[in-house]
Structure formats: C-alpha cells, structure tokens
Protein backbone atom coordinates (compact mmCIF):
# COMPACT_ATOMS: atom_id res chain seq x y z
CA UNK A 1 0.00 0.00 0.00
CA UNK A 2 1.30 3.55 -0.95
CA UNK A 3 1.98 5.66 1.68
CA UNK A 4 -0.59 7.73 3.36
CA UNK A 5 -1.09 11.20 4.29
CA UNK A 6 -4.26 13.09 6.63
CA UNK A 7 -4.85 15.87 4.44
CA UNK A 8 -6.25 18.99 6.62
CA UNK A 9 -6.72 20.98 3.32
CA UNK A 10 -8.20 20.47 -0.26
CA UNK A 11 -5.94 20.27 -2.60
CA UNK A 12 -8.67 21.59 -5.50
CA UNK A 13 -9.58 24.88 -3.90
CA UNK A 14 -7.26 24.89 -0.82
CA UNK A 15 -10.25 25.36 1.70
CA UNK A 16 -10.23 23.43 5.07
CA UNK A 17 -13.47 23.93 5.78
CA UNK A 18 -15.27 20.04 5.35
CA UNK A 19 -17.27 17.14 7.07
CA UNK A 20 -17.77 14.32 7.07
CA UNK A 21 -19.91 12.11 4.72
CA UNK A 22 -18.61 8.00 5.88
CA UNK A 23 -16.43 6.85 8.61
CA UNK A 24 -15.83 3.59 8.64
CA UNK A 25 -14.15 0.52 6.54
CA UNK A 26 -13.55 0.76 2.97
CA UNK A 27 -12.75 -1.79 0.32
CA UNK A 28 -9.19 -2.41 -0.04
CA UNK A 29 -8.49 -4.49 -3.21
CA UNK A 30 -9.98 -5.11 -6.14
CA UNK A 31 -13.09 -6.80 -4.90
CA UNK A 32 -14.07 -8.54 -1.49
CA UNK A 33 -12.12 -7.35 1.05
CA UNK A 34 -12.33 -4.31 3.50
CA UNK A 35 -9.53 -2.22 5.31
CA UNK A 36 -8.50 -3.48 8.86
CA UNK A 37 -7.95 0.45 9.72
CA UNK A 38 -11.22 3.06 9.75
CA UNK A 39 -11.04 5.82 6.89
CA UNK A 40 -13.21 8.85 6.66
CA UNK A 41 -14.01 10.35 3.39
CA UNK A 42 -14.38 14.36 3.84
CA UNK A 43 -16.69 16.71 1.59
CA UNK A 44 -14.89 20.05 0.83
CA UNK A 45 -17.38 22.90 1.78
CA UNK A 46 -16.10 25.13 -0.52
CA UNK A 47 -15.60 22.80 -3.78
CA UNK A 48 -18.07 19.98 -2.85
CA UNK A 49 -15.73 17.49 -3.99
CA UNK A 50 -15.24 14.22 -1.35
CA UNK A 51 -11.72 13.14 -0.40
CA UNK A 52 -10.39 9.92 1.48
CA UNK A 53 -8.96 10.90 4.42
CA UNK A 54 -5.95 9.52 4.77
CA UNK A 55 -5.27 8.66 1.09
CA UNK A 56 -2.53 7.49 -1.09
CA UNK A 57 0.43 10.29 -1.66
CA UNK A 58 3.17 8.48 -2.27
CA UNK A 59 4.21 9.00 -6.56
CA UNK A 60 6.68 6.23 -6.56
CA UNK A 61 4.63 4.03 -6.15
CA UNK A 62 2.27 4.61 -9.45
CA UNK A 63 6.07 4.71 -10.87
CA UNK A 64 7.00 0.65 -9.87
CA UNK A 65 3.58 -0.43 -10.51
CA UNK A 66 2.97 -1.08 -6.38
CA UNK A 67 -0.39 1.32 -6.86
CA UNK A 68 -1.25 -0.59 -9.98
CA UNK A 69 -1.19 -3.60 -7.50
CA UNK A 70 -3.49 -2.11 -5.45
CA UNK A 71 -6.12 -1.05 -8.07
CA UNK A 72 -5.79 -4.20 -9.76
CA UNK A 73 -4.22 -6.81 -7.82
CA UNK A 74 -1.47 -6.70 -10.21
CA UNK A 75 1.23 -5.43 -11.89
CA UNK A 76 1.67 -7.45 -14.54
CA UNK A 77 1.01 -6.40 -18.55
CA UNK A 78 -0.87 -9.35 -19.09
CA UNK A 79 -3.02 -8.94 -16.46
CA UNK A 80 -3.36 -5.74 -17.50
CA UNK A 81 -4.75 -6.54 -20.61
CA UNK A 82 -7.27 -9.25 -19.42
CA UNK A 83 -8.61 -7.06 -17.04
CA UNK A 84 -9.29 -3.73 -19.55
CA UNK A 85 -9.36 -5.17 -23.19
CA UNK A 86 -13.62 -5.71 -22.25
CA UNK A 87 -13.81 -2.26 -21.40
CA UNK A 88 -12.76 -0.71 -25.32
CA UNK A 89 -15.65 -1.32 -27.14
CA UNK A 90 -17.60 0.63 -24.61
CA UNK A 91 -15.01 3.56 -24.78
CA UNK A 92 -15.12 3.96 -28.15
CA UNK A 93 -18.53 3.66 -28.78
CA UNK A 94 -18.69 6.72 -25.89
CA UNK A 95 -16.46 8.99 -27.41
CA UNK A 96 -17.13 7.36 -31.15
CA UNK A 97 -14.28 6.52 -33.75
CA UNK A 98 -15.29 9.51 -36.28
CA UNK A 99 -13.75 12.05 -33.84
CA UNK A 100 -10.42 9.87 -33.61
CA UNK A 101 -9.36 9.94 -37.79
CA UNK A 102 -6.02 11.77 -38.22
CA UNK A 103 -6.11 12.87 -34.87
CA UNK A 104 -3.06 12.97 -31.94
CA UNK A 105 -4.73 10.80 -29.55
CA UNK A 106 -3.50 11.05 -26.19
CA UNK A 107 -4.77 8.34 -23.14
CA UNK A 108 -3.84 10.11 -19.65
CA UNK A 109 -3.40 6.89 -17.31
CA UNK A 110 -3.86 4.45 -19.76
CA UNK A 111 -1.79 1.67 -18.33
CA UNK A 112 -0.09 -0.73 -21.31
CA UNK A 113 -2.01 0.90 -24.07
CA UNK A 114 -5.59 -1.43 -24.57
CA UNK A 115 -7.09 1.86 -25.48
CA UNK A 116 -4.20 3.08 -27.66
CA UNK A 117 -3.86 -0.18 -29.43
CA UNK A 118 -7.22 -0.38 -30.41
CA UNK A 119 -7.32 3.78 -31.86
CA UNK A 120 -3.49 3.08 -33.62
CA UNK A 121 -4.58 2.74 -36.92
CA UNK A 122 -7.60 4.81 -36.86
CA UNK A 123 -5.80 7.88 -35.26
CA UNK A 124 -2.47 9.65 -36.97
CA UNK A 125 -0.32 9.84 -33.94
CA UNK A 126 -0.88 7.94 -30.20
CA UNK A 127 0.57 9.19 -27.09
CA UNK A 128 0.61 7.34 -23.73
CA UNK A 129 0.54 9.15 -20.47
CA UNK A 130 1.38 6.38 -18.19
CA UNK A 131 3.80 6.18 -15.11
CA UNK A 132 4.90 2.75 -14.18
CA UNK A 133 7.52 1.87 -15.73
CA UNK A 134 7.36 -1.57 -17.29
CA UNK A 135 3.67 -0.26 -18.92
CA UNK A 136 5.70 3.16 -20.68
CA UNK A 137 8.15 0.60 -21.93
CA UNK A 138 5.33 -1.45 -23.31
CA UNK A 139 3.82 1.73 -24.92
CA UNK A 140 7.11 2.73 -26.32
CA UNK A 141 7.72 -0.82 -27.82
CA UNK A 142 4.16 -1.12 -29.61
CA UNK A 143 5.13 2.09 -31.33
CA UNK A 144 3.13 4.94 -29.09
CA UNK A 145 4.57 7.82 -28.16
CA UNK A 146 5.56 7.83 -24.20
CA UNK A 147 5.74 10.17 -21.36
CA UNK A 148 5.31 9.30 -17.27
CA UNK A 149 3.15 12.59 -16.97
CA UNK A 150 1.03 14.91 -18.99
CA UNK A 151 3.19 17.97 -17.69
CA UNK A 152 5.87 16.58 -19.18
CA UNK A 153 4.47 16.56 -22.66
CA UNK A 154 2.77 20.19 -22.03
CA UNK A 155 6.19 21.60 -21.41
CA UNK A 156 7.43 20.10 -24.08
CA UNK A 157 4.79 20.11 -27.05
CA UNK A 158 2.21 22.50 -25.58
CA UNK A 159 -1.07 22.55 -27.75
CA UNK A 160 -0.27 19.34 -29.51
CA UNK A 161 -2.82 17.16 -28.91
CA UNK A 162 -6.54 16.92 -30.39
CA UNK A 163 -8.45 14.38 -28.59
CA UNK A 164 -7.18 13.54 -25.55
CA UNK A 165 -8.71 10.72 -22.60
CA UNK A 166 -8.70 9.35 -19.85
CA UNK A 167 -10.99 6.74 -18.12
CA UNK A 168 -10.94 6.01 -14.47
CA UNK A 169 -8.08 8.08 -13.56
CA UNK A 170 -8.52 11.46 -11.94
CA UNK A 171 -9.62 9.66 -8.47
CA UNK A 172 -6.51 7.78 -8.24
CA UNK A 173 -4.44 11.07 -8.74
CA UNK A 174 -3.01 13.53 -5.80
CA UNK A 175 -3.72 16.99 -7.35
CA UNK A 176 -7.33 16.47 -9.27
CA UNK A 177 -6.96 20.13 -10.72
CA UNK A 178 -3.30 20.25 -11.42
CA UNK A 179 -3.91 17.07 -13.20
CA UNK A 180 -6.51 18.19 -15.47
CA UNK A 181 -4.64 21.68 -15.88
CA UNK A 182 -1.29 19.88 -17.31
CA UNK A 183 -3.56 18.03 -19.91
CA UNK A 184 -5.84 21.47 -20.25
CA UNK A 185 -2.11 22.46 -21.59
CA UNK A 186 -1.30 19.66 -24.13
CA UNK A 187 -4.72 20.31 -26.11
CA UNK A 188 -5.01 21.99 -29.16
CA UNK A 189 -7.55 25.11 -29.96
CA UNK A 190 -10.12 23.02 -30.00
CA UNK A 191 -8.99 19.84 -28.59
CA UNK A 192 -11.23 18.25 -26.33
CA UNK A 193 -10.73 15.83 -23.20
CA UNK A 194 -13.01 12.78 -22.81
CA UNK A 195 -12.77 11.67 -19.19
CA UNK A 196 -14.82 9.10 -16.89
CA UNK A 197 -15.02 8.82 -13.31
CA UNK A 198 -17.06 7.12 -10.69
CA UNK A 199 -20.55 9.01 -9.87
CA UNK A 200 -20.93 9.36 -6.13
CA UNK A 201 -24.62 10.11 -6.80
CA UNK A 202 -25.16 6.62 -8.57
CA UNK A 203 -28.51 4.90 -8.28
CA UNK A 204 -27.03 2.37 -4.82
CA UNK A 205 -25.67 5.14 -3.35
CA UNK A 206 -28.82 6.70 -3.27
CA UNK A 207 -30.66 3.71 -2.27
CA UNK A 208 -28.38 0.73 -1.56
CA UNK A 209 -27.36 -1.10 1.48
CA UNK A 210 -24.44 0.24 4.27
CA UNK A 211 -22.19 -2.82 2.36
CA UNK A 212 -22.10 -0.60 -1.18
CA UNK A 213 -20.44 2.45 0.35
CA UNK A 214 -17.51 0.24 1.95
CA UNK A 215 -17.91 -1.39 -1.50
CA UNK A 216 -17.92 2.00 -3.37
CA UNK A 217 -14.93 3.85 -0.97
CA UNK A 218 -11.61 2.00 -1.63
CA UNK A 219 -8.26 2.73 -0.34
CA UNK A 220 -7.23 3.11 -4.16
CA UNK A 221 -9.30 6.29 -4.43
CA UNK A 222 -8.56 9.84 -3.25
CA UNK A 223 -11.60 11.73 -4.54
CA UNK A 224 -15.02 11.16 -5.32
CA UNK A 225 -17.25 13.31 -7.49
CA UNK A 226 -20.82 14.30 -8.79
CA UNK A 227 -21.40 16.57 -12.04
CA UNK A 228 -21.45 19.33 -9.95
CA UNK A 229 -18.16 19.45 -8.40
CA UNK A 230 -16.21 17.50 -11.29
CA UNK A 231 -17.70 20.86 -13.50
CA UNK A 232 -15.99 22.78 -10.67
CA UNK A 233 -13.30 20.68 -10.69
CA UNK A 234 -12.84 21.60 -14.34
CA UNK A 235 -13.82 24.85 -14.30
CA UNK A 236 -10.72 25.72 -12.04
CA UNK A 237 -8.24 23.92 -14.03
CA UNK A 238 -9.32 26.20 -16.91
CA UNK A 239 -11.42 24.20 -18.66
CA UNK A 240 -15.00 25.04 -20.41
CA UNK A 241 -17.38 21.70 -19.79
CA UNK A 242 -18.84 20.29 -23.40
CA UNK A 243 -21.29 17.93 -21.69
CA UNK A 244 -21.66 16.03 -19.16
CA UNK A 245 -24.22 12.81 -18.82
CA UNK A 246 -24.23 9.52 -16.22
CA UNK A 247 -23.83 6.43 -18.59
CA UNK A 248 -24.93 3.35 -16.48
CA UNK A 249 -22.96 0.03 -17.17
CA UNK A 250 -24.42 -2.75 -14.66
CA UNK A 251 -27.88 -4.25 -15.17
CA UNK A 252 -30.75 -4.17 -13.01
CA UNK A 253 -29.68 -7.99 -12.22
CA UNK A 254 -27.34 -6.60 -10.15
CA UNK A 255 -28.66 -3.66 -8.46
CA UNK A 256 -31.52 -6.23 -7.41
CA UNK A 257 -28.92 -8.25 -5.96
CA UNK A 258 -27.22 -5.73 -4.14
CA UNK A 259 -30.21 -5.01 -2.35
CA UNK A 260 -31.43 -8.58 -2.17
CA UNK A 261 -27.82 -10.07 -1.16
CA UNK A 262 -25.60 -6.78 0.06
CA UNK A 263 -23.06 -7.94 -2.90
CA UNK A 264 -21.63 -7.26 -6.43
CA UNK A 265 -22.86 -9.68 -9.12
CA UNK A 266 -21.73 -8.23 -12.47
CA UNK A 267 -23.86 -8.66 -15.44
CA UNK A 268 -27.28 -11.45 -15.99
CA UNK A 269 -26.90 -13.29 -12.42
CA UNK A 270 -30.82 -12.96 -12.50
CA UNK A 271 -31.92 -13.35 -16.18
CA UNK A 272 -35.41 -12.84 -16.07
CA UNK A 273 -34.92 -8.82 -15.43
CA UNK A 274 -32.88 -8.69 -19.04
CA UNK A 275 -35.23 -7.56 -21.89
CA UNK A 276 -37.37 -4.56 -21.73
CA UNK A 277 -37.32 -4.09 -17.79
CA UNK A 278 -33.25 -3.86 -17.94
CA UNK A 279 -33.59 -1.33 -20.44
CA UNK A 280 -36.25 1.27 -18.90
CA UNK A 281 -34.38 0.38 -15.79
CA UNK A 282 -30.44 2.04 -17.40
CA UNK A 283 -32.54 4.41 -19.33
CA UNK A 284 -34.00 5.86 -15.96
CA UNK A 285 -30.98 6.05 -13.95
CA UNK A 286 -29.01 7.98 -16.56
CA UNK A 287 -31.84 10.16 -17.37
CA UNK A 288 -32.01 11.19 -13.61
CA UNK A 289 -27.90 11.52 -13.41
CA UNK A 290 -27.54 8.18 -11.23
CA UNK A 291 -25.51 6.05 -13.45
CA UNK A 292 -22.38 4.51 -12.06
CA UNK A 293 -20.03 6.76 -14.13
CA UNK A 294 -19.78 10.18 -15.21
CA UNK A 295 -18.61 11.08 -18.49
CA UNK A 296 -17.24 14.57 -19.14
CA UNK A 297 -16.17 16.34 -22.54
CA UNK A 298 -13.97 19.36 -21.68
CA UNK A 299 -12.07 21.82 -23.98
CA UNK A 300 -9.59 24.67 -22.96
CA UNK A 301 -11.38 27.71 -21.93
C-alpha cells in the first residue's frame, strides 16, 4: 500500500473547511475485502468534492507499478490486458471513432495501451501518459509515443494534442486540478478531453445497502465526485465543460442483488430482469444523473 497522508486541506480549492460524509471501513483491493484500519471520506465545503482521508500520496509508487497492485491486484502487462481489453468497445462507442481519424490521440493513465492499441490505426499519432515503468516501456515498444506525466508533454509540445482521454483516472491522482490543468495544456484550440469517473450520486448510493459504500470507498481512491463538483473541478483547471451525462454500465440484475444479497454480481446473475425491464431500468438512472459513471467532454477555456 502507498503511503498515506491526513490531508487537513483540499488540494482543489485549498479550503479546510469540510465534514464528514462515511467513517468507517472501505474496500481495499480489487473486490471482497475491506480495510483493517477506519477511513473517513471528507466533503470540501467550498468545492463539494469528497476526499479519502488519509489517502494514497506516495508518486513512486504509481512509478514501480505497487499502486497498480493495489487497483488491480497486479502489476503485470498481461493482467493488465485481461482485465481492460472488455472495457474498449464501450469507450469507443462513448467517445465514437469519427472524432479519432487523423487525430493525436493522447490516453492520460492508460496503463499498457488497450485503449491506444485499439485507436493506432484509426488515429495519426498515439501518445501514452502512463507512469509505471514496465507499462511506458510497453507503450514505447508497440510504437506509441511515451511520457510518465502529462506535464511533461505540455512543457514540451504544448497545444499538440486533439483528442485527448482518460478513463478512471482522476480519483486515483493527488492533485485532481493540477492534473486536469497539465492536460488542459497539451490540447489543441479546440482539442477536447473525454474523461470518466465514478458518480458518487449513482442509483445504490442513493438507495443501496451500508455494504455498497464500503464497496464504493476504496483505499485506491482519493476523490469522489458528482457533475457538480467534477464541473468545478474543471472549471478551475481552466477548462469550459462540453457535456456532461451519467452512462450506467451494470444491469438491473445486479442492483436487485445488491439489495437482495448486500453484494456485487456483475452482469445477468438474474436473467429474467434482461429484456425490456433492464432497459427502462439504465434508461432511468441515466436520465435522472444516477448512473455509475460520469462522463465529461472538456475543452480549454
């Protein structure tokens, strides 16, 4: 586990004015287990964004791939891959292909490159943002361009990039708005970010059992954010919000199980609510802003 730090201050706006929204144990791998020590995640008065409290600090370790570890439950490239090859198709079907031709494609914490590999002979130039090492020498080797962080590249080739992404990251990261500002940096006039992160107002937050939020709360996340504070988030990084929306990607087969069971299922575990009810059932939760993710399009202000 990285090393940890009690923040008395936000590190978005600086404020140390917050309370408390959980106390208590949090998940600390990948799935099933919870923290032997009590955490306390903090909302930010000022910003309204939700930190862990204490949280990961320590850089070297997304550097040697011991943070990877912790996210998920290995290091490894090949595990790598068989844990986010499923998740492309859903990516690029987000963000769509058509705004990828001839672009410079840049993935901000994008591991060994699934996403990259998949865009390389769509886009006209890939760059990886990635620090661990044996995952930048993997990028480098499959032909993507490589640096460890985006302020490296923005100091270097400010403005170069047109579509730039990055899925599941900013929550891992120490400085939210610094990160966003370096890649705020590397975009073109009118390059745009796509980013993801988990919603905090998803639809079993709102009406789940006490075992989601030490399901939801993990030691491998620093900050947690609805539309309304990731916009401010953004905002302050200098950064003009596109759109914003909630895409939902579990099933109502496992939000009934949640509350039936107090458990994750994944996807069909109950296959008589596929069909039509499994579709009004995703089509409500975005539409209200309570699906599992939130998806952001950003361009430089």
């Amino acid at each position: 586990m990285p090393g940890i730090l009690t923040s008395v201050s936000c590190a978005i706006c600086g404020s140390s004015n917050g309370h408390p929204v959980y106390d208590g144990h949090i998940r600390a791998g990948r799935f099933g287990t919870l923290t032997k020590e009590t955490y306390h995640v903090i909302r930010c008065a000022s910003c309204g964004v939700d930190r862990l409290d204490p949280f990961p600090v320590d850089s070297h370790a997304y550097e040697t791939g011991a943070y990877r570890k912790l996210v998920d439950g290995s290091s490894e490239i090949s595990d790598y891959y068989l844990n986010h090859d499923q998740e492309i198709a859903g990516r690029l079907k987000l963000i769509g292909t058509a705004k990828l031709r001839e672009k410079v494609v840049m993935d901000v914490g994008g591991g060994a490159g699934a996403f990259l590999d998949a865009v390389k002979g769509l886009a006209g130039r890939t760059i990886g943002i990635e620090p661990q090492f044996n995952f930048g020498a993997a990028l480098k080797e499959k032909g993507h361009q490589h640096y460890s962080y985006a302020s490296e590249l923005a100091s270097a080739a400010p403005g170069s990039v047109d579509v730039a992404v990055s899925f599941q990251v900013i929550e891992h990261v120490a400085e939210p708005k610094a990160f966003l500002a370096d890649i705020a940096r590397c975009l073109s006039r009118g390059g745009r970010l796509h980013l993801t992160t988990p919603n905090r107002d998803d639809i079993l937050m709102l009406v789940g059992p006490d075992a989601y939020r030490q399901f939801f709360y993990r030691i491998a996340h620093a900050w947690y954010f609805d539309i309304a504070s990731l916009r401010r988030t953004a905002e302050s990084a200098g950064l003009t919000v596109i759109q914003m929306s909630t895409p939902h990607n579990y099933d109502l087969s496992n939000f009934v199980v949640w509350l039936r069971d107090q458990r994750p299922s994944g996807l069909g575990e109950v296959s008589d609510l596929s069909g039509p009810a499994d579709a009004a059932f995703r089509a409500q939760v975005v539409a209200t802003g309570h699906g599992d993710a939130i998806y952001a399009v950003l361009e430089p202000a």
